[in-house]
C-alpha atoms as a PDB file:
ATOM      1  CA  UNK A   1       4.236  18.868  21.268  1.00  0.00           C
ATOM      2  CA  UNK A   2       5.471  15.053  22.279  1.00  0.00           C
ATOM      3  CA  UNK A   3       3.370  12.237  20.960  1.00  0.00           C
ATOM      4  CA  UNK A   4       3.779   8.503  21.831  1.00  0.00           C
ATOM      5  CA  UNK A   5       2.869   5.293  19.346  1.00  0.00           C
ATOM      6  CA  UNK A   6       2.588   2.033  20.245  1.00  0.00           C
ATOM      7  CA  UNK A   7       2.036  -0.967  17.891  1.00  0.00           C
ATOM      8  CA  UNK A   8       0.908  -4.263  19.541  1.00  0.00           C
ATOM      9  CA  UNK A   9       0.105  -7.701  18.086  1.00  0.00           C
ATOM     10  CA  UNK A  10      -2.274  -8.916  20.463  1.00  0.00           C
ATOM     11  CA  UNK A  11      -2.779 -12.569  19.024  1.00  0.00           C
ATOM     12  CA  UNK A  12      -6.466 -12.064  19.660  1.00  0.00           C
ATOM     13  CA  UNK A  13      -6.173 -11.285  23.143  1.00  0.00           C
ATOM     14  CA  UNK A  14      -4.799 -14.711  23.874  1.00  0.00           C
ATOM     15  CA  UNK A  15      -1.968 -15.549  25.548  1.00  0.00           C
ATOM     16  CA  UNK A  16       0.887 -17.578  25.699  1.00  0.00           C
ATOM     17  CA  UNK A  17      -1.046 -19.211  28.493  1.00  0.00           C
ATOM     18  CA  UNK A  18      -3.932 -19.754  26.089  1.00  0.00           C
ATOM     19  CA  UNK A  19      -6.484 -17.703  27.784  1.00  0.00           C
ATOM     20  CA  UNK A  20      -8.734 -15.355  25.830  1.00  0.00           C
ATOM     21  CA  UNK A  21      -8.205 -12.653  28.032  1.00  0.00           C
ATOM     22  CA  UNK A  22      -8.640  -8.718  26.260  1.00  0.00           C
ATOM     23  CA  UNK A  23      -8.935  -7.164  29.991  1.00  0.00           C
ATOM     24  CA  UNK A  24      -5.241  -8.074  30.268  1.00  0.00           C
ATOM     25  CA  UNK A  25      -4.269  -6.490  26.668  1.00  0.00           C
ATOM     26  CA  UNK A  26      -5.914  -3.230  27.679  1.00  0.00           C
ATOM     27  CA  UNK A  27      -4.166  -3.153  31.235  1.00  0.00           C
ATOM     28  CA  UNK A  28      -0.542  -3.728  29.420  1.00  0.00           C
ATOM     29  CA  UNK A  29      -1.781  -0.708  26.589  1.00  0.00           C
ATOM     30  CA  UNK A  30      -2.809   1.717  29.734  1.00  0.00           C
ATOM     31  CA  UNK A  31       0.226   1.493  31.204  1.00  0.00           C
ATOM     32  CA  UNK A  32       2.171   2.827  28.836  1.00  0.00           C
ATOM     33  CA  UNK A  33      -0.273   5.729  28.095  1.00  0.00           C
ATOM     34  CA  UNK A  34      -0.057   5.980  24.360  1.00  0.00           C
ATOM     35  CA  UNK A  35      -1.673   8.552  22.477  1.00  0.00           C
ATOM     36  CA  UNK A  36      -1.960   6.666  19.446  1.00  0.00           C
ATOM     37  CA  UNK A  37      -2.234   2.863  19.125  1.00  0.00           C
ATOM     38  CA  UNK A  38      -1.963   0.263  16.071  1.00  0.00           C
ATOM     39  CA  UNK A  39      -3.093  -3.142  16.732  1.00  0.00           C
ATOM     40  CA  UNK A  40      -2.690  -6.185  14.920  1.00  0.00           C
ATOM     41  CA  UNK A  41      -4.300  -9.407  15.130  1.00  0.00           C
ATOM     42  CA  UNK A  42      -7.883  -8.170  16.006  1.00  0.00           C
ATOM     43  CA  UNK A  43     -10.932 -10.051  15.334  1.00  0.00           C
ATOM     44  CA  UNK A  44     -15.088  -9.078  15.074  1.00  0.00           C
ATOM     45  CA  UNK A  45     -17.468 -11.874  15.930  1.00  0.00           C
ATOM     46  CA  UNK A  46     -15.534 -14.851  16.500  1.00  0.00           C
ATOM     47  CA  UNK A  47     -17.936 -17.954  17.928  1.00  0.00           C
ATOM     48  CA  UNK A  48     -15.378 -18.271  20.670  1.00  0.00           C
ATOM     49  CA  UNK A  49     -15.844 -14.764  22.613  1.00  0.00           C
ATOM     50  CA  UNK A  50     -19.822 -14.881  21.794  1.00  0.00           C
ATOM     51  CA  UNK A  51     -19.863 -12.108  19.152  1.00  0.00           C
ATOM     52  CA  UNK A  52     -17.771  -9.062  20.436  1.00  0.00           C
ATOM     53  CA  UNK A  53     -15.594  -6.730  18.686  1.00  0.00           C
ATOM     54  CA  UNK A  54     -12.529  -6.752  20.326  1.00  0.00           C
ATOM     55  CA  UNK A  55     -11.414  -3.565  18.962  1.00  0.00           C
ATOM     56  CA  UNK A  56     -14.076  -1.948  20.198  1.00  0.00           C
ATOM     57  CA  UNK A  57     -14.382  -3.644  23.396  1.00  0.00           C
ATOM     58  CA  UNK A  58     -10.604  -2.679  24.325  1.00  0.00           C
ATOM     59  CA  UNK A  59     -11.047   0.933  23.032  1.00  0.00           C
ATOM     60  CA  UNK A  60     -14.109   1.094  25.289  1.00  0.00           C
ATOM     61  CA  UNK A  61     -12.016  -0.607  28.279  1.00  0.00           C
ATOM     62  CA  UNK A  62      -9.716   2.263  27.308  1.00  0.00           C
ATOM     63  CA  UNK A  63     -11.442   4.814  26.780  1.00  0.00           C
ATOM     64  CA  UNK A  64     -10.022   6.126  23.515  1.00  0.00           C
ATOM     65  CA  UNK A  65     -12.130   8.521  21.851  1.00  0.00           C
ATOM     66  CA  UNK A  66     -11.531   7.284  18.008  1.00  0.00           C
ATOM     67  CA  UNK A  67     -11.296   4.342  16.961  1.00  0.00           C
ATOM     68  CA  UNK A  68     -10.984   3.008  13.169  1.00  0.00           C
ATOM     69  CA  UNK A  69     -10.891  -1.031  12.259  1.00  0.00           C
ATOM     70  CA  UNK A  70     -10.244  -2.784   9.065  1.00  0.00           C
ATOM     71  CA  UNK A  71     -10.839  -6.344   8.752  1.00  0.00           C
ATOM     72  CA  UNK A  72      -8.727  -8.225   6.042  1.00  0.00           C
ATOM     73  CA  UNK A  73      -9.631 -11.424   6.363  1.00  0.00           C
ATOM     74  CA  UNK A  74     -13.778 -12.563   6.138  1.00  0.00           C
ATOM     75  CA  UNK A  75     -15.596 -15.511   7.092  1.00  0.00           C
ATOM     76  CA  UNK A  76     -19.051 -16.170   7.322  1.00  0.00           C
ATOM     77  CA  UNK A  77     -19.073 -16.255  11.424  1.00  0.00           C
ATOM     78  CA  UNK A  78     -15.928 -13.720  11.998  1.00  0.00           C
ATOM     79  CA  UNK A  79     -13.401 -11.211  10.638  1.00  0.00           C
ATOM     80  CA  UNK A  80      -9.875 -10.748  11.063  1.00  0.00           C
ATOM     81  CA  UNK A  81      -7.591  -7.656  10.732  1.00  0.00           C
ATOM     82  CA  UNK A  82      -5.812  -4.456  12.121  1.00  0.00           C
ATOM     83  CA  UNK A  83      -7.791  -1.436  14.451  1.00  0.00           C
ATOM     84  CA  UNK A  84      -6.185   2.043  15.485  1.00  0.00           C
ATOM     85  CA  UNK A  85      -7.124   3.712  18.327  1.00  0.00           C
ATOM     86  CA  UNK A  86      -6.434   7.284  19.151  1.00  0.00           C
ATOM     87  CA  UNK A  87      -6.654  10.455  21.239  1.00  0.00           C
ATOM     88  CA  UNK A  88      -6.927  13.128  18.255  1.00  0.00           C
ATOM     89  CA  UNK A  89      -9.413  13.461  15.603  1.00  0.00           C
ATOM     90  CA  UNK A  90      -9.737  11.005  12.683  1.00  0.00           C
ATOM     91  CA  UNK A  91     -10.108  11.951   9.337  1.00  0.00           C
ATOM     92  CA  UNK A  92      -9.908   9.802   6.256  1.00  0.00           C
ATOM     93  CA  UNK A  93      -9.486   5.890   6.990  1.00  0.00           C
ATOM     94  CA  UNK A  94      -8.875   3.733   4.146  1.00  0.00           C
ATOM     95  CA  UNK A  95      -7.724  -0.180   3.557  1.00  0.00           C
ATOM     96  CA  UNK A  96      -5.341  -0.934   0.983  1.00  0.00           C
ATOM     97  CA  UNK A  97      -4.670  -4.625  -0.229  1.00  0.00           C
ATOM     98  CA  UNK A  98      -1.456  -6.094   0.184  1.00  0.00           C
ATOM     99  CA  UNK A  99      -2.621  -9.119  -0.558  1.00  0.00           C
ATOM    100  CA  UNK A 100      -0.541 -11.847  -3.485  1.00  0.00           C
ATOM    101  CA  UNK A 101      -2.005 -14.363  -4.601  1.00  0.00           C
ATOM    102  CA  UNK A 102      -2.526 -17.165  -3.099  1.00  0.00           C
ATOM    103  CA  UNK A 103      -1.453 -16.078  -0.050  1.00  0.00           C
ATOM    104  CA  UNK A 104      -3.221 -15.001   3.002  1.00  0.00           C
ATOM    105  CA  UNK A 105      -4.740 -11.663   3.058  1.00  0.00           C
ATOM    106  CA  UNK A 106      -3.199  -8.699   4.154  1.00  0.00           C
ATOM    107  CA  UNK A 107      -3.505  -5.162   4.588  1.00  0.00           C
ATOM    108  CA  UNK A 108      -2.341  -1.759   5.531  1.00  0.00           C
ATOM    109  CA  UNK A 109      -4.751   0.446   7.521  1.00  0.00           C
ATOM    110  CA  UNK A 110      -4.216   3.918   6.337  1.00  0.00           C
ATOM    111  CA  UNK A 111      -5.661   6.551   8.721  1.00  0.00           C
ATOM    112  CA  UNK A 112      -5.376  10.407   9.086  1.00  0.00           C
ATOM    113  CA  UNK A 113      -5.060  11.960  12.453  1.00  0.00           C
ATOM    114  CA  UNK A 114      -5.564  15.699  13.275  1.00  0.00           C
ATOM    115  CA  UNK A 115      -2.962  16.483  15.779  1.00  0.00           C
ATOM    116  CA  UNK A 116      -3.916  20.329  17.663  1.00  0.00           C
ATOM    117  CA  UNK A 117      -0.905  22.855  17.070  1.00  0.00           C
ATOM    118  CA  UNK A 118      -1.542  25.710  18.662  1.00  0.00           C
ATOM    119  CA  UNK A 119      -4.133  27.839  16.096  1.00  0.00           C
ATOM    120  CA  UNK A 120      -4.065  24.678  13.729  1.00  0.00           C
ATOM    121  CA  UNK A 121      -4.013  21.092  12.780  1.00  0.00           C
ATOM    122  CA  UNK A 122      -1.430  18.872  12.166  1.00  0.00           C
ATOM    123  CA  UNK A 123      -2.166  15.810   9.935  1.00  0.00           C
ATOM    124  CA  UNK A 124      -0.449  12.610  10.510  1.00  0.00           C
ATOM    125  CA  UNK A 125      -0.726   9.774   8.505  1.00  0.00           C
ATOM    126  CA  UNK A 126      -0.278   6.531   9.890  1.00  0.00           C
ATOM    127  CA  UNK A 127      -0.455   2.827   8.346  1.00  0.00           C
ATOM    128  CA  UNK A 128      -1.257   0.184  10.445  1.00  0.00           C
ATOM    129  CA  UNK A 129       0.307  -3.105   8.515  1.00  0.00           C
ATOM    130  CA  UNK A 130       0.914  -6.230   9.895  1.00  0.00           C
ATOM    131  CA  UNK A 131       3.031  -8.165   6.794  1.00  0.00           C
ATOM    132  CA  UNK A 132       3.299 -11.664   5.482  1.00  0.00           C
ATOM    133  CA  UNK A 133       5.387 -14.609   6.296  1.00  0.00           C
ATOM    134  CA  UNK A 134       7.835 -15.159   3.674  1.00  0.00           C
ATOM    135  CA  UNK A 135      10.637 -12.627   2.717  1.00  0.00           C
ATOM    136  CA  UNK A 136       9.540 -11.970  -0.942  1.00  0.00           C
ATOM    137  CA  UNK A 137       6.103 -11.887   0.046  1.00  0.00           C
ATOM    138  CA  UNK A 138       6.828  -8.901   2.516  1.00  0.00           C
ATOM    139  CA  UNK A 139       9.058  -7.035   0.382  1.00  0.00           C
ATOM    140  CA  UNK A 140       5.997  -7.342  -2.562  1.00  0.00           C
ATOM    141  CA  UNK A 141       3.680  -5.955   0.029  1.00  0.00           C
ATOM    142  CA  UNK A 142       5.987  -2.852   1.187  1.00  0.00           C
ATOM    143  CA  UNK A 143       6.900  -2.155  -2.109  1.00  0.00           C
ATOM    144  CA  UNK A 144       3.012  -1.870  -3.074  1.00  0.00           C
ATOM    145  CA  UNK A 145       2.388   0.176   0.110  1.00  0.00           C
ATOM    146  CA  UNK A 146       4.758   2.558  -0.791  1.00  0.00           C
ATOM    147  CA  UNK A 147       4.101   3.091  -4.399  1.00  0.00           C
ATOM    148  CA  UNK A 148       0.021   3.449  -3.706  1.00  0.00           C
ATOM    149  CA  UNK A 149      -1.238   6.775  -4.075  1.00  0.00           C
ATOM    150  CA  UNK A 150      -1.824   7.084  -0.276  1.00  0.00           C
ATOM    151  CA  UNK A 151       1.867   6.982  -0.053  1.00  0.00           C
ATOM    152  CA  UNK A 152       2.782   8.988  -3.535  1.00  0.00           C
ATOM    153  CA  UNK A 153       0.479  11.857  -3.211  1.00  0.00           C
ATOM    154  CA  UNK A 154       1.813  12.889   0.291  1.00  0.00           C
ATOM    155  CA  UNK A 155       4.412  15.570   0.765  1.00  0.00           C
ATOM    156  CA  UNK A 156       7.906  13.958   1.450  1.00  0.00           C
ATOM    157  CA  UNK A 157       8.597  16.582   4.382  1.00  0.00           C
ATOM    158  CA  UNK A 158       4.583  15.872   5.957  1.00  0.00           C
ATOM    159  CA  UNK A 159       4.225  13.486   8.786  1.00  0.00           C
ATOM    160  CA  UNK A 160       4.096  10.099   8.243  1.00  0.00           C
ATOM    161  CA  UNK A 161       4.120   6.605  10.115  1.00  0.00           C
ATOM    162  CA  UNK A 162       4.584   3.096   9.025  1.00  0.00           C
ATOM    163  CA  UNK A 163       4.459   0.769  12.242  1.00  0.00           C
ATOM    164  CA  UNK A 164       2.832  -2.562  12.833  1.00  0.00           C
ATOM    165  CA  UNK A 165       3.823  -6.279  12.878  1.00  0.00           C
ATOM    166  CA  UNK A 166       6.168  -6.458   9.814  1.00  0.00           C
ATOM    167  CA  UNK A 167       7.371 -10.459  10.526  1.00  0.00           C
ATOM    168  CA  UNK A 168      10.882  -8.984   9.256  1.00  0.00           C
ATOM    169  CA  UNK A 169      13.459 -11.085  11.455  1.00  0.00           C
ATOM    170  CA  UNK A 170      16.411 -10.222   9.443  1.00  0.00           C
ATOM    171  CA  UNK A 171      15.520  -6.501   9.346  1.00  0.00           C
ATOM    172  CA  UNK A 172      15.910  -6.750   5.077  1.00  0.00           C
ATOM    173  CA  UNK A 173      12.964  -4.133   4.806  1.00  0.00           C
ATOM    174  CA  UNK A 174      14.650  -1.000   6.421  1.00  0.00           C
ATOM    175  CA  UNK A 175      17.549  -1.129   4.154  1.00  0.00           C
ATOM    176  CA  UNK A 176      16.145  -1.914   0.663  1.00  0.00           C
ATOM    177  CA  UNK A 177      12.738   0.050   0.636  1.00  0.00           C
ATOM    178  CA  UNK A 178      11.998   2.349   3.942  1.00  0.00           C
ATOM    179  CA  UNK A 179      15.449   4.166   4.088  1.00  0.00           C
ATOM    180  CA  UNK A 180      15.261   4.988  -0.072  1.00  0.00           C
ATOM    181  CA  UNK A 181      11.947   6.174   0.505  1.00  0.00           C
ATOM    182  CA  UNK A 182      12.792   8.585   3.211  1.00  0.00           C
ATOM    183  CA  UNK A 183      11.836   6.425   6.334  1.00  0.00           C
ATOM    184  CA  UNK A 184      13.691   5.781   9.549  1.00  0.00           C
ATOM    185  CA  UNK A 185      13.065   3.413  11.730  1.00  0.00           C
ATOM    186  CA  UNK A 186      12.818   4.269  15.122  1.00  0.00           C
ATOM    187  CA  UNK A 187      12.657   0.356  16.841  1.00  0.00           C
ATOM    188  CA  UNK A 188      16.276  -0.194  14.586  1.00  0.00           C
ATOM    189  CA  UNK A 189      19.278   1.292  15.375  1.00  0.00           C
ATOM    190  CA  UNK A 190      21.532  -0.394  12.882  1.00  0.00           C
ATOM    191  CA  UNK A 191      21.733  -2.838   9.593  1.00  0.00           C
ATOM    192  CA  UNK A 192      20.072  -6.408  10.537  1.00  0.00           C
ATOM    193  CA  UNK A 193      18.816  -8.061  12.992  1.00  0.00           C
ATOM    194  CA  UNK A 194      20.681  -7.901  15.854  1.00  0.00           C
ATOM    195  CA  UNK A 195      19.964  -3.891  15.902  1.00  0.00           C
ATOM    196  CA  UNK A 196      16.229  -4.371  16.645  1.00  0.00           C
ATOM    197  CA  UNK A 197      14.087  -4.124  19.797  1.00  0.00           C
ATOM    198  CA  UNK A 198      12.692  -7.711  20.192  1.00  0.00           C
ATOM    199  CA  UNK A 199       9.540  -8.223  20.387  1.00  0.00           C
ATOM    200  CA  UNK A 200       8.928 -11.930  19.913  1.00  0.00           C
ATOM    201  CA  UNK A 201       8.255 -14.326  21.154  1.00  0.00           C
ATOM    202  CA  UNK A 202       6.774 -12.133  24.261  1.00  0.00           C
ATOM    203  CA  UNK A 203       8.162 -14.742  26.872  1.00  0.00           C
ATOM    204  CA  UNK A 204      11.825 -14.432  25.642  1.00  0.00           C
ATOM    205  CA  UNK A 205      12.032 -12.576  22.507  1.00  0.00           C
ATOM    206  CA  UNK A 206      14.664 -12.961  19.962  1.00  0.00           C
ATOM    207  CA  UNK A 207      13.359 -11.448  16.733  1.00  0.00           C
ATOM    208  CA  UNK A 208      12.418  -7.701  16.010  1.00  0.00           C
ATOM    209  CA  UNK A 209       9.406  -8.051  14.875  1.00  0.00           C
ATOM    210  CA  UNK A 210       7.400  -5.306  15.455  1.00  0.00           C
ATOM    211  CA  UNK A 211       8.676  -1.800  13.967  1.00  0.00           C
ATOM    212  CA  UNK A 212       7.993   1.817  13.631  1.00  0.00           C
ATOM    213  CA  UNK A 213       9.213   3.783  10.542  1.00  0.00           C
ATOM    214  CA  UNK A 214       8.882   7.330  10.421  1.00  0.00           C
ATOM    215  CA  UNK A 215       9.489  10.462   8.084  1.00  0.00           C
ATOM    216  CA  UNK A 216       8.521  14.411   7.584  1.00  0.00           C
ATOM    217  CA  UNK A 217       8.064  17.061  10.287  1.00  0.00           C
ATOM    218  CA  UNK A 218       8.406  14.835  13.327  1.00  0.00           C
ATOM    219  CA  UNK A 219      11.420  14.309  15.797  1.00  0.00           C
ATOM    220  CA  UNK A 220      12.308  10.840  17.327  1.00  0.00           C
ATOM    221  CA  UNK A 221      12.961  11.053  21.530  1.00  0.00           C
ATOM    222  CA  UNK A 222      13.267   7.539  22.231  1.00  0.00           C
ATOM    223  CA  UNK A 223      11.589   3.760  21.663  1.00  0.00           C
ATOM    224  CA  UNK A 224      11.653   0.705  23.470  1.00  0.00           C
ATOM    225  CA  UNK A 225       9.490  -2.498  24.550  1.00  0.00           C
ATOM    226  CA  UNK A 226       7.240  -2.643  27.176  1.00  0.00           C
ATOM    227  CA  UNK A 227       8.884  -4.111  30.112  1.00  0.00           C
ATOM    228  CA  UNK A 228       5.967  -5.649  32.131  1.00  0.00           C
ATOM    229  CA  UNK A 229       5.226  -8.684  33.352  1.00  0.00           C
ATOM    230  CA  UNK A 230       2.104  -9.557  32.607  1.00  0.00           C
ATOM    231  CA  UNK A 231       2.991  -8.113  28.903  1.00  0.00           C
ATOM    232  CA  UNK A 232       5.107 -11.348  28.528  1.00  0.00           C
ATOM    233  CA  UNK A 233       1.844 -13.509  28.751  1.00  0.00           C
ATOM    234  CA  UNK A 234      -0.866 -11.258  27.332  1.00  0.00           C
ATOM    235  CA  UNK A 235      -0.216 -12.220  23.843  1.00  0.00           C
ATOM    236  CA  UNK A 236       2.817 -13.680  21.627  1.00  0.00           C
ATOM    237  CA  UNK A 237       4.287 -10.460  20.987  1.00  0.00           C
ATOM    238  CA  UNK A 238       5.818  -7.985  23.133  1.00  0.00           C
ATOM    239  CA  UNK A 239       4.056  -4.097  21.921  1.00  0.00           C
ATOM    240  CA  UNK A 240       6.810  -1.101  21.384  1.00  0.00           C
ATOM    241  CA  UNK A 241       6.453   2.085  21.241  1.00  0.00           C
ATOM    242  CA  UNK A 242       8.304   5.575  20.208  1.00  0.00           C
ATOM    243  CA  UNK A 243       7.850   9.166  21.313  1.00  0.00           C
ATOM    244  CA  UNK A 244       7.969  11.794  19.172  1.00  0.00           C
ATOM    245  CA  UNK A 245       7.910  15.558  19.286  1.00  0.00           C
ATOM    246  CA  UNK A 246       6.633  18.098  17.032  1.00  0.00           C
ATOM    247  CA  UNK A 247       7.874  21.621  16.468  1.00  0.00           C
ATOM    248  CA  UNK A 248       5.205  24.295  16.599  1.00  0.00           C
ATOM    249  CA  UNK A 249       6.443  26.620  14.018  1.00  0.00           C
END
C-alpha cells in the first residue's frame, strides 16, 4: 500500500501577493493528491475573513473526509494553530505544549490514523508541529516532543511521522535528536542545510524549512516540493511532500 504526506504552511491563506485567498491553497493541495495533509499556520474566526474556519473551509473545498484542528494560540476574536486532514479514519487526536516561556505558543498535533491493510488496520501516528524561531528554542521543543509519552509509549518498529514547519535552516535537528531517536528524514538527504528541499521563501526558496521525519514499518519512495506556479504565491512557504509504501505482511 503507497501513501503520500504533504505538510504545508499556508500563512493563513495569504499570499506573497497579500491576498487572503484559501480557494488558491486548496487548488495547490489538490493537485498533488495527498492522502494525508498537515497544515500549519491555520486560523478560526479571524475579524478579517468574517468568522470562518479555514481548516474546515479548505477540507470542505477538498473534500477530505477527517479532519482534526488544534489551535495553540487564543484570543478573544480568533485562534491560531495546526489542522490535519485525511483520507483514513481518525482515532485519538491530542495537543501537546511545546510551549517555553515567554515565548510564543506552540504545539504538536498528535493524531492517529487507521490505515486499511487488507483484513486489518494499520495505525499511524503523525505529529503535526510547526516549531519556534530561535535554535535553542526548537531544539527544547523537539526534545519535549520526543520524550512525551505520546512519543515513549509507542513501539520503536510502529509507524510514525514527524512533519510540519520546523523553522530549522541549518538542518541542526536531524542530526542531534531525530536520527538518535530512530527518525529519518525524508525532505534531507545529507548533514546541513544545503541537503534540504527548500521550501522558503515560496517565491525563491533558500532554506529547508519544512520537513518530514519518519520511522517503524513504513518505506520511503521519494519527496520533493511542489513545483507549481501558483504554489509560489499562495502562501510564504512552498508545501512538500513524501510517498511512502507499506508492506502487507
Amino acid at each position: 500500500m503507497r501513501f503520500r504526506v504533504l505538510t504545508y504552511n499556508i500563512h493563513k491563506a495569504i499570499g506573497v501577493d497579500r491576498r487572503f485567498d484559501p480557494q488558491r491553497i486548496a487548488d495547490v493541495i489538490a493537485h498533488h493528491d495527498a492522502d494525508i495533509v498537515l497544515l500549519q499556520e491555520v486560523d478560526r474566526r479571524p475579524p478579517r475573513t468574517g468568522g470562518p474556519d479555514l481548516a474546515s473551509h479548505i477540507c470542505r473545498l477538498l473534500n477530505y473526509p477527517y479532519r482534526a484542528s488544534s489551535m495553540n494560540v487564543h484570543r478573544r476574536t480568533w485562534q491560531y494553530g495546526n489542522a490535519t486532514l485525511s483520507r483514513f479514519p481518525m482515532g485519538r487526536t491530542r495537543n501537546i505544549d511545546l510551549t517555553l516561556r515567554w515565548r510564543k505558543r506552540r504545539g504538536a498535533q498528535h493524531t492517529r490514523l487507521h490505515l486499511p491493510l487488507g483484513a486489518r488496520d494499520l495505525p499511524l501516528d503523525v505529529f503535526n508541529v510547526h516549531l519556534g524561531l530561535s535554535a535553542g528554542e526548537r531544539q527544547h521543543q523537539v526534545a519535549r516532543l520526543l520524550a512525551s509519552p505520546d512519543i515513549q509509549n509507542l513501539d520503536p518498529a510502529a509507524a510514525c511521522l514527524i512533519a510540519g514547519d520546523m523553522n530549522d535552516w541549518r538542518g541542526l535537528l536531524r542530526k542531534s535528536l531525530f536520527l538518535p531517536s530512530g527518525f529519518s528524514c525524508a525532505t534531507t538527504h545529507g548533514n546541513g542545510s544545503a541537503w534540504s528541499i527548500r521550501t522558503f521563501p515560496s517565491f525563491a526558496p533558500t532554506g529547508g524549512l519544512d520537513k518530514i521525519f519518519y520511522r517503524g514499518e513504513i518505506q520511503l519512495i521519494g519527496a520533493h516540493p511542489s513545483r507549481l506556479r501558483i504554489a509560489r504565491v499562495a502562501s510564504d512557504h512552498l508545501p512538500v511532500m513524501a510517498d511512502f509504501e507499506i508492506q502487507i505482511r
